[in-house]
Protein backbone atom coordinates (compact mmCIF):
# COMPACT_ATOMS: atom_id res chain seq x y z
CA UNK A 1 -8.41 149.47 42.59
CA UNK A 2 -6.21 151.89 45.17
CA UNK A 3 -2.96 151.30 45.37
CA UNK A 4 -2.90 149.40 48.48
CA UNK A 5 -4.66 146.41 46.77
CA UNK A 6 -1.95 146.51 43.96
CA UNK A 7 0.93 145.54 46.62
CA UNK A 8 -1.36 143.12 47.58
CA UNK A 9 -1.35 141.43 44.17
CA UNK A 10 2.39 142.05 43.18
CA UNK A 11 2.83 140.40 46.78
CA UNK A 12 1.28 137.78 45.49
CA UNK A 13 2.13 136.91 42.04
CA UNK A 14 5.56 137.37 43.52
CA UNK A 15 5.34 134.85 46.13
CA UNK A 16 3.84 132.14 43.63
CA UNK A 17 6.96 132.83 41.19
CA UNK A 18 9.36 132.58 44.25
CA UNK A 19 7.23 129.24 45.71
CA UNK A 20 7.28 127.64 41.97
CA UNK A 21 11.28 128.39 41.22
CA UNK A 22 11.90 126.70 44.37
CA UNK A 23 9.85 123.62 44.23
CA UNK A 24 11.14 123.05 40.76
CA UNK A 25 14.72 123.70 41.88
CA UNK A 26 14.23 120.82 45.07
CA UNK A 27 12.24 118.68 42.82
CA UNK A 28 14.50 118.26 39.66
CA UNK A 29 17.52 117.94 40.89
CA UNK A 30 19.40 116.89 37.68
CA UNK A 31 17.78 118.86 35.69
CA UNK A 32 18.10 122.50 37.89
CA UNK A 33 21.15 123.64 35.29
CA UNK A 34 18.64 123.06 32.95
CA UNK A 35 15.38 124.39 34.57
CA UNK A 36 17.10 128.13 34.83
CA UNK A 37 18.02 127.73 31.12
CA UNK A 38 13.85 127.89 30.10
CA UNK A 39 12.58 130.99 28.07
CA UNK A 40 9.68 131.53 30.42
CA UNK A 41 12.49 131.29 33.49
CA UNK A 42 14.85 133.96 31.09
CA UNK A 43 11.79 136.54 30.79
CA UNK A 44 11.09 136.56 34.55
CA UNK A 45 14.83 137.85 35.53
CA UNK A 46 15.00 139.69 32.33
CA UNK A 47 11.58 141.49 32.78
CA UNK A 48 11.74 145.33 33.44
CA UNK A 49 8.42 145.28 35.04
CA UNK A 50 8.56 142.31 37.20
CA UNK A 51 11.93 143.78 38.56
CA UNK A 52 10.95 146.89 39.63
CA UNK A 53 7.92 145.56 40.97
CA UNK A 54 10.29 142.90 43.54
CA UNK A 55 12.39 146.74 43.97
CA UNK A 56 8.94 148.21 45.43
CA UNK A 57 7.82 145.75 47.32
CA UNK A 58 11.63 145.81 49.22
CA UNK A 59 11.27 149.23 49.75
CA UNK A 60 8.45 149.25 51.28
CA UNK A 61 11.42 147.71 54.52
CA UNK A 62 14.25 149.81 52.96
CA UNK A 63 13.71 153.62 53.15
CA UNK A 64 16.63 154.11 51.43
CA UNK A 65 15.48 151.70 48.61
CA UNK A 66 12.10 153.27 49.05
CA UNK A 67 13.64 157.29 48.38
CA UNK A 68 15.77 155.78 45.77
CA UNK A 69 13.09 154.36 43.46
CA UNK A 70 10.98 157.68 43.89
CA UNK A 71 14.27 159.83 43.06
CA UNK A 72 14.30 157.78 39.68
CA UNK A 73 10.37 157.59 39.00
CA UNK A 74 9.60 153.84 38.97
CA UNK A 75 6.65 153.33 40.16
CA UNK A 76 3.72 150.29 40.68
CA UNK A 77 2.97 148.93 36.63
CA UNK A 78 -0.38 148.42 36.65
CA UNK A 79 -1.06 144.78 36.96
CA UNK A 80 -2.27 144.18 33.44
CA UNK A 81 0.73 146.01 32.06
CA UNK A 82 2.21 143.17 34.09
CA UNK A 83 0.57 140.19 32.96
CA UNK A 84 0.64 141.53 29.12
CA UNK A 85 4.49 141.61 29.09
CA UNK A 86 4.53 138.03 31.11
CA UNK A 87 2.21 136.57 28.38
CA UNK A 88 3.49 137.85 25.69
CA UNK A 89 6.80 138.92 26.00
CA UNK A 90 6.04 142.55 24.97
CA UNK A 91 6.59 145.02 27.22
CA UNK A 92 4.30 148.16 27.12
CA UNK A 93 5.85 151.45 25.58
CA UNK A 94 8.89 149.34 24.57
CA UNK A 95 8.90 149.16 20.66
CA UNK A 96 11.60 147.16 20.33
CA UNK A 97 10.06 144.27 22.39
CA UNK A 98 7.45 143.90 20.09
CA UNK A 99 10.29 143.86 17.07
CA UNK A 100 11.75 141.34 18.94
CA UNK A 101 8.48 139.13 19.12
CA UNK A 102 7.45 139.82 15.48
CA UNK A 103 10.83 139.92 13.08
CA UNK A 104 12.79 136.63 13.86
CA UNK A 105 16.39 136.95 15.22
CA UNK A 106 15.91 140.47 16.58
CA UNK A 107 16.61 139.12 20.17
CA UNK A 108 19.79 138.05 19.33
CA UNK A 109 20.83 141.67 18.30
CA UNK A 110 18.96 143.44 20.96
CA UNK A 111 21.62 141.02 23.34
CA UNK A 112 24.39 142.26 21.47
CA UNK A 113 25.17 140.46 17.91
CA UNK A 114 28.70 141.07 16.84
CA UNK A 115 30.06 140.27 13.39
CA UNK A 116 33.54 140.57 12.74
CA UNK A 117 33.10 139.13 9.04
CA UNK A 118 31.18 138.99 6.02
CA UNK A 119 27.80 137.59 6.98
CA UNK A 120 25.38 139.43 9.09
CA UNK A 121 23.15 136.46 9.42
CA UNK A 122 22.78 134.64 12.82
CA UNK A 123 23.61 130.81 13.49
CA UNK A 124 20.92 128.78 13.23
CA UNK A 125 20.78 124.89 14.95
CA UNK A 126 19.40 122.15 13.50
CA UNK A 127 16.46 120.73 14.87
CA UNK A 128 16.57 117.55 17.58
CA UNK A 129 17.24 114.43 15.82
CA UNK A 130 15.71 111.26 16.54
CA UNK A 131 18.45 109.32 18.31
CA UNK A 132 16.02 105.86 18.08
CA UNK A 133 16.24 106.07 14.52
CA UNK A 134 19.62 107.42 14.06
CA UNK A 135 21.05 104.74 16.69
CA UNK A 136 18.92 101.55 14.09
CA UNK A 137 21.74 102.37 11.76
CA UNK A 138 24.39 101.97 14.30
CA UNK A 139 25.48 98.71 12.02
CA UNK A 140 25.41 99.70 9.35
CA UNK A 141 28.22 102.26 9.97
CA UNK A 142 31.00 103.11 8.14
CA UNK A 143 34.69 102.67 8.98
CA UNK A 144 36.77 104.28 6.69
CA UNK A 145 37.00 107.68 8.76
CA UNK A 146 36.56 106.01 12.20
CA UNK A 147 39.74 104.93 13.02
CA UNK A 148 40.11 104.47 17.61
CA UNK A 149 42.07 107.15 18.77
CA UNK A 150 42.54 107.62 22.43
CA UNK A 151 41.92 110.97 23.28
CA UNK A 152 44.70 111.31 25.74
CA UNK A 153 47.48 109.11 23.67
CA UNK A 154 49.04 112.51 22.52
CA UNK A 155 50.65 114.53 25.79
CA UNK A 156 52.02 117.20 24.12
CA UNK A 157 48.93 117.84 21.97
CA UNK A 158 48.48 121.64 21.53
CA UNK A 159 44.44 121.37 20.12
CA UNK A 160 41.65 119.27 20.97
CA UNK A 161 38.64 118.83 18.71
CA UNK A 162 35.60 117.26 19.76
CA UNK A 163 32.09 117.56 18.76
CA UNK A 164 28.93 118.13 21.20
CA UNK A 165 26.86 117.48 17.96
CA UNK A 166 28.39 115.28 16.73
CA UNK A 167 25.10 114.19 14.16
CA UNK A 168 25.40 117.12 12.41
CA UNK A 169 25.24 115.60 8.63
CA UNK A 170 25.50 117.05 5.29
CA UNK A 171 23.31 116.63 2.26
CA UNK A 172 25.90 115.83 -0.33
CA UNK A 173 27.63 113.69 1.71
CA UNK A 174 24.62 111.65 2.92
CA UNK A 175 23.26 108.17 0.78
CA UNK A 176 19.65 109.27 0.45
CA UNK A 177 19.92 112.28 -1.61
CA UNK A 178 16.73 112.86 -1.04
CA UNK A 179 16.31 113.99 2.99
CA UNK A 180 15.21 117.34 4.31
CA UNK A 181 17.92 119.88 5.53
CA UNK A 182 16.27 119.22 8.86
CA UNK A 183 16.68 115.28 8.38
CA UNK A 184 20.52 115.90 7.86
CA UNK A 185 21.35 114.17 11.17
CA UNK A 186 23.57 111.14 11.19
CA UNK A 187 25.93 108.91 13.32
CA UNK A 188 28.12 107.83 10.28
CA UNK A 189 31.50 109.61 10.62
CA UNK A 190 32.20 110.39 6.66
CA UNK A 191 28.31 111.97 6.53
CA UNK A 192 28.73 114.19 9.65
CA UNK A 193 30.67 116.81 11.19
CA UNK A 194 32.94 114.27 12.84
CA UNK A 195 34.34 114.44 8.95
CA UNK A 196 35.38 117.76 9.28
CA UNK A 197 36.97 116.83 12.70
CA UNK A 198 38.89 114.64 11.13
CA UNK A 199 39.87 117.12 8.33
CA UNK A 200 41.01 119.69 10.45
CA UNK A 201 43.29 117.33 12.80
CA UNK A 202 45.06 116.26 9.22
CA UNK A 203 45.46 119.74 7.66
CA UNK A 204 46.67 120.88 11.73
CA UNK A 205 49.63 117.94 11.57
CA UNK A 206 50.68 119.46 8.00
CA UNK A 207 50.84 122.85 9.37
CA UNK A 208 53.00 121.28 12.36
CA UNK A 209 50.47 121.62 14.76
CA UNK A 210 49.51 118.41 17.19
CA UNK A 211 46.09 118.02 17.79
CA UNK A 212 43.92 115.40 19.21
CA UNK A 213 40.42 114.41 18.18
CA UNK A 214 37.67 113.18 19.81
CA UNK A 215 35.23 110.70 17.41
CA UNK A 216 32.78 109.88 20.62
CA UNK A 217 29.66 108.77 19.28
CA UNK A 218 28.02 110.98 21.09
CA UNK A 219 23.84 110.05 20.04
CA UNK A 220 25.16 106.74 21.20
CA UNK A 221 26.55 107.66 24.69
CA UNK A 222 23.41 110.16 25.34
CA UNK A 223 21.43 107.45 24.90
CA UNK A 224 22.79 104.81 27.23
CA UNK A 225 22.76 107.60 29.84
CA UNK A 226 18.87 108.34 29.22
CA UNK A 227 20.01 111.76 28.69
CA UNK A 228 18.95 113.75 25.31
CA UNK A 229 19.99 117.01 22.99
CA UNK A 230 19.27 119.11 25.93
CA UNK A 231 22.59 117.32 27.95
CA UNK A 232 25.10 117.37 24.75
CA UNK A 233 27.14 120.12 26.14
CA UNK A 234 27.01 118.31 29.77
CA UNK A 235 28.32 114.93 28.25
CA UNK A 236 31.09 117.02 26.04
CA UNK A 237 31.94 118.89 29.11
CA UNK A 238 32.95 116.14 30.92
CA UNK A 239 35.19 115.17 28.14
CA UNK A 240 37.20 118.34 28.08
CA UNK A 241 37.40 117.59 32.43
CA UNK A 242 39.34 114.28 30.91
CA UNK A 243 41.47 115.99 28.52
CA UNK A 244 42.50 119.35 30.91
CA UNK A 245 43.47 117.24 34.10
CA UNK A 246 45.62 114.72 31.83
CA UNK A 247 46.88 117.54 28.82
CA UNK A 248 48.66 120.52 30.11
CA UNK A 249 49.83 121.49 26.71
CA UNK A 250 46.37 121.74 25.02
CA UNK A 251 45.71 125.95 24.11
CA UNK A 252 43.04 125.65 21.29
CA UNK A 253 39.54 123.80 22.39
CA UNK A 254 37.49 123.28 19.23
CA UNK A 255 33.90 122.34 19.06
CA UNK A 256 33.21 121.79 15.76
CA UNK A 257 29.61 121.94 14.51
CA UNK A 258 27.44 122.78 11.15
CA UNK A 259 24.85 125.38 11.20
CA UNK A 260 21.68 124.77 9.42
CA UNK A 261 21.31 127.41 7.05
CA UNK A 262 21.57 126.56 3.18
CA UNK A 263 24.06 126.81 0.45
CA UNK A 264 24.31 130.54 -0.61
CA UNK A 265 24.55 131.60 3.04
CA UNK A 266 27.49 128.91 3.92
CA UNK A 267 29.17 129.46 1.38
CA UNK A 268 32.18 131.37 -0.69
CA UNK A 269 34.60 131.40 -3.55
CA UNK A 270 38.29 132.79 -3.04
CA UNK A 271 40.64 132.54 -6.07
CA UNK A 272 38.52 130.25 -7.67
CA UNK A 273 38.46 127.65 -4.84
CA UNK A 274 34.90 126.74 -3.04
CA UNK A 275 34.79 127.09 0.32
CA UNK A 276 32.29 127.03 3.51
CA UNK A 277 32.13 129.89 5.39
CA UNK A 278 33.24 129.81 9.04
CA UNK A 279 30.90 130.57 11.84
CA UNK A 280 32.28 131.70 15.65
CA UNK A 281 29.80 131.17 18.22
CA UNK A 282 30.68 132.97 21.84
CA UNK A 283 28.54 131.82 24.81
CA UNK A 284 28.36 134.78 27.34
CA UNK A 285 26.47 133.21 29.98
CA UNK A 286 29.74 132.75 32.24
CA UNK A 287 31.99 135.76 33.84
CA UNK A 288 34.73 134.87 31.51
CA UNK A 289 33.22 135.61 28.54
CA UNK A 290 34.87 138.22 27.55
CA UNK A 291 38.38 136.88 26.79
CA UNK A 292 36.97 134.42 24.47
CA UNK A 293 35.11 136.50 23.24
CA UNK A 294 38.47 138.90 21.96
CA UNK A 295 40.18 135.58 20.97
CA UNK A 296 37.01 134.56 18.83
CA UNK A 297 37.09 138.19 17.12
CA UNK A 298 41.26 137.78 16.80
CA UNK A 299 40.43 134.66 14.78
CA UNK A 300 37.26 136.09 12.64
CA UNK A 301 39.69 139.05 11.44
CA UNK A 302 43.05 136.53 10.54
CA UNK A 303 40.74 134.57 8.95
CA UNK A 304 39.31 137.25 6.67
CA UNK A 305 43.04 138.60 6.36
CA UNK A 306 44.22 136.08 4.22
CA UNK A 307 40.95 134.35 2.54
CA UNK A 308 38.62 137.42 2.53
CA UNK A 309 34.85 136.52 3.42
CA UNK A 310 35.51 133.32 4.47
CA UNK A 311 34.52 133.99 8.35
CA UNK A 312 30.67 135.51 9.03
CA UNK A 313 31.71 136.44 12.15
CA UNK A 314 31.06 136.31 15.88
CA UNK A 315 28.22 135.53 17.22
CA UNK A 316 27.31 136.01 21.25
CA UNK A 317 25.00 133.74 22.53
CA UNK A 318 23.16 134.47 26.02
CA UNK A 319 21.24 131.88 27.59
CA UNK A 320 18.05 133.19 26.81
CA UNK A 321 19.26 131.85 23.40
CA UNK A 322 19.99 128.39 24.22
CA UNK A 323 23.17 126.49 26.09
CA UNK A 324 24.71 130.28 26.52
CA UNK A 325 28.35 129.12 28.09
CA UNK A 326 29.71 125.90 25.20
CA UNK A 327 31.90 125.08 27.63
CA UNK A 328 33.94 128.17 26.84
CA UNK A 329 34.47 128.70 30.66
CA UNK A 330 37.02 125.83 30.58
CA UNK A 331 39.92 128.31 28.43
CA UNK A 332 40.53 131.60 27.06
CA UNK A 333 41.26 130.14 23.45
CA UNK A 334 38.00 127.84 23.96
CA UNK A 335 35.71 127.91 20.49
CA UNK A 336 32.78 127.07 18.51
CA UNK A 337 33.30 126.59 15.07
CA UNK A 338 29.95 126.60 12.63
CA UNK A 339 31.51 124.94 9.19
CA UNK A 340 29.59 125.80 6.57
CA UNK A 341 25.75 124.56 6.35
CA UNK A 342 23.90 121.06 5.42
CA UNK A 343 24.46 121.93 1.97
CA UNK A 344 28.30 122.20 1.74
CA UNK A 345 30.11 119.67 -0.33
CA UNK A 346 33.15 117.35 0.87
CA UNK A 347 36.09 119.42 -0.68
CA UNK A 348 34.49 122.80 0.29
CA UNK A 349 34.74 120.94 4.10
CA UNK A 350 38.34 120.47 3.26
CA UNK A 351 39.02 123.83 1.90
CA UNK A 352 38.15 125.13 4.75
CA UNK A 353 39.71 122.76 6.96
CA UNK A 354 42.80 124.07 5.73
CA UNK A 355 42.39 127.38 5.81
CA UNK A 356 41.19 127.69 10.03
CA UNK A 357 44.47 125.61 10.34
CA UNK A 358 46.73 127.92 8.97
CA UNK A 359 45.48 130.62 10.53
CA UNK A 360 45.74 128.53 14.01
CA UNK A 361 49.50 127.56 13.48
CA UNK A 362 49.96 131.35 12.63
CA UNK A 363 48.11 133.02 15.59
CA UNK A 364 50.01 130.24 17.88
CA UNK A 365 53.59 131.48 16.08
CA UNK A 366 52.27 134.51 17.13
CA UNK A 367 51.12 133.38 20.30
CA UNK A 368 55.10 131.92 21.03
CA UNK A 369 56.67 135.07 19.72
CA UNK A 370 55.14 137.05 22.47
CA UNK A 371 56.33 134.67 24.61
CA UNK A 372 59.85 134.65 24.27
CA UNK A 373 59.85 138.63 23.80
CA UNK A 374 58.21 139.18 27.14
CA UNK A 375 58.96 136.12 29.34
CA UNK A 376 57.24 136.19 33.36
């Protein structure tokens, strides 16, 4: 096949990739933030191959482009180089891709895994509960954490907690001892992470810090809105709209989740107390990124400062990895706080609880010092 008929076929496969993106971006109109999230959308604009194949078919109108890309040596790929890397994900004479393919996680370092603390280990999400079957227990729920708390009652509220999973259940803390790590969903507020919520507002007040907490039942509220896991950060987003145009005080936005790894990665003993280990997640699909990204590192070291081990880190999350911004574009001091795993027990919940908020009140002491010693 001469090289002529190879343009031809790039041409092509091109043209159906550009024809398909924009039918699906006309035809699903609620769903386009979505649609440019997909894996198979991620390795198209992330392929090496497919990009300098769009390059030579521009030069072939741009001289400049076209001395350019000769200057630098990229040439045609051969077109089942092409549809190899596009079906597998490997991309020929790249070792690494094929790490990334074969040794689980590797993508998340070969995008740039930081870890400030203890754990090397990456974040790992739950699977998609059933909200049908969570939402049949909807009577039978508890009360004794759920107390109504409007979210904008407190104006001079320095932190808001929410929670954009806010299903995210622990073992021990769950009535059926006997469910699967990946059955520990549920929308009773002293079995899921809306606990923790609740424990970090409390040990926040001691520490003289106001903060506010959000106890949406969020399965509940997807679910009137027909909308499903994949819209959790759009529904908690919309929240945080809420709380910024009626807060000005608010600095700290916490999104408090659980990760889904088990005991003896979640968890760690300081002076003899129990605790589970704290988790930053940084999404760096937004232009932003980068300042939350420092503030998230600030917070990994203080926390290891005074209760060594206790933070595993920062983790950077692209969108090639899943929701890739977590709302983070909204502030600076914006996080997402893995507590522990679905093994961790009520009082190491608490521990920690009280640790994250004494480091807060002392990075925002910190925060106020600066202030007054270089006002604007």
């Amino acid at each position: 096949m001469n090289l002529k008929w190879k343009y031809h076929i790039l041409g092509y496969l091109a043209a159906m990739i550009i024809i398909f993106l924009l039918i699906s971006f006309i035809s699903l109109s609620k769903s386009q933030q979505r649609f440019f999230h997909l894996p198979i959308v991620n390795e198209l604009t992330e392929s090496v191959l497919i990009s300098e194949s769009l390059l030579l078919m521009m030069s072939s109108e741009i001289p400049q482009l076209e001395n350019n890309l000769k200057a630098n040596n990229i040439t045609a790929p051969d077109l089942s180089s092409l549809l190899f890397e596009f079906s597998s994900g490997i991309t020929p004479h790249n070792f690494t891709t094929l790490l990334g393919v074969t040794l689980p996680g590797m993508n998340a370092f070969s995008n740039g895994i930081q870890t400030e603390g203890s754990g090397t280990a990456m974040a790992i999400e739950s699977p998609p509960p059933d909200f049908e079957k969570l939402l049949e227990d909807e009577t039978k729920q508890t009360t004794s954490e759920q107390e109504e708390e409007d979210i904008q009652s407190k104006e001079n509220a320095n932190v808001f907690i929410y929670h954009s999973h806010a299903w995210e259940a622990f073992l021990p803390l769950m009535d059926d001892k006997n469910k699967k790590p990946s059955e520990a969903s549920s929308i009773k507020d002293d079995e899921n992470i809306v606990q923790v919520g609740s424990m970090l507002t409390k040990q926040l007040e001691k520490q003289g810090v106001t903060a506010v907490h959000d106890k949406t039942n969020v399965t509940a509220k997807l679910h009137e809105r027909g909308w499903d896991f994949n819209d959790s950060y759009k529904f908690s987003r919309q929240t945080l709209q809420e709380v910024t145009a009626s807060n000005h005080s608010v600095d700290y936005f916490i999104d408090v989740h659980r990760d889904a790894q088990r005991k003896d990665a979640t968890t760690v003993t300081i002076n003899g107390k129990s605790y589970a280990k704290l988790y930053f997640v940084v999404g760096t699909g937004h232009k932003d990124y980068e300042q939350n990204l420092a503030f998230a590192k600030t917070m990994s070291r203080m926390i290891n400062e005074k209760y060594p081990n206790l933070s595993k880190g920062v983790y950077p999350k692209s969108k090639s990895e899943g929701n890739g911004i977590y709302n983070q574009d909204v502030s600076k001091r914006s996080m997402l706080v893995e507590f522990g795993g679905v093994d961790n027990t009520r009082n190491e919940l608490r521990n920690a609880s009280a640790a994250l908020a004494d480091v807060i009140q002392d990075h925002q002491k910190r925060q106020n010092a600066e202030k007054v010693s270089n006002p604007q």
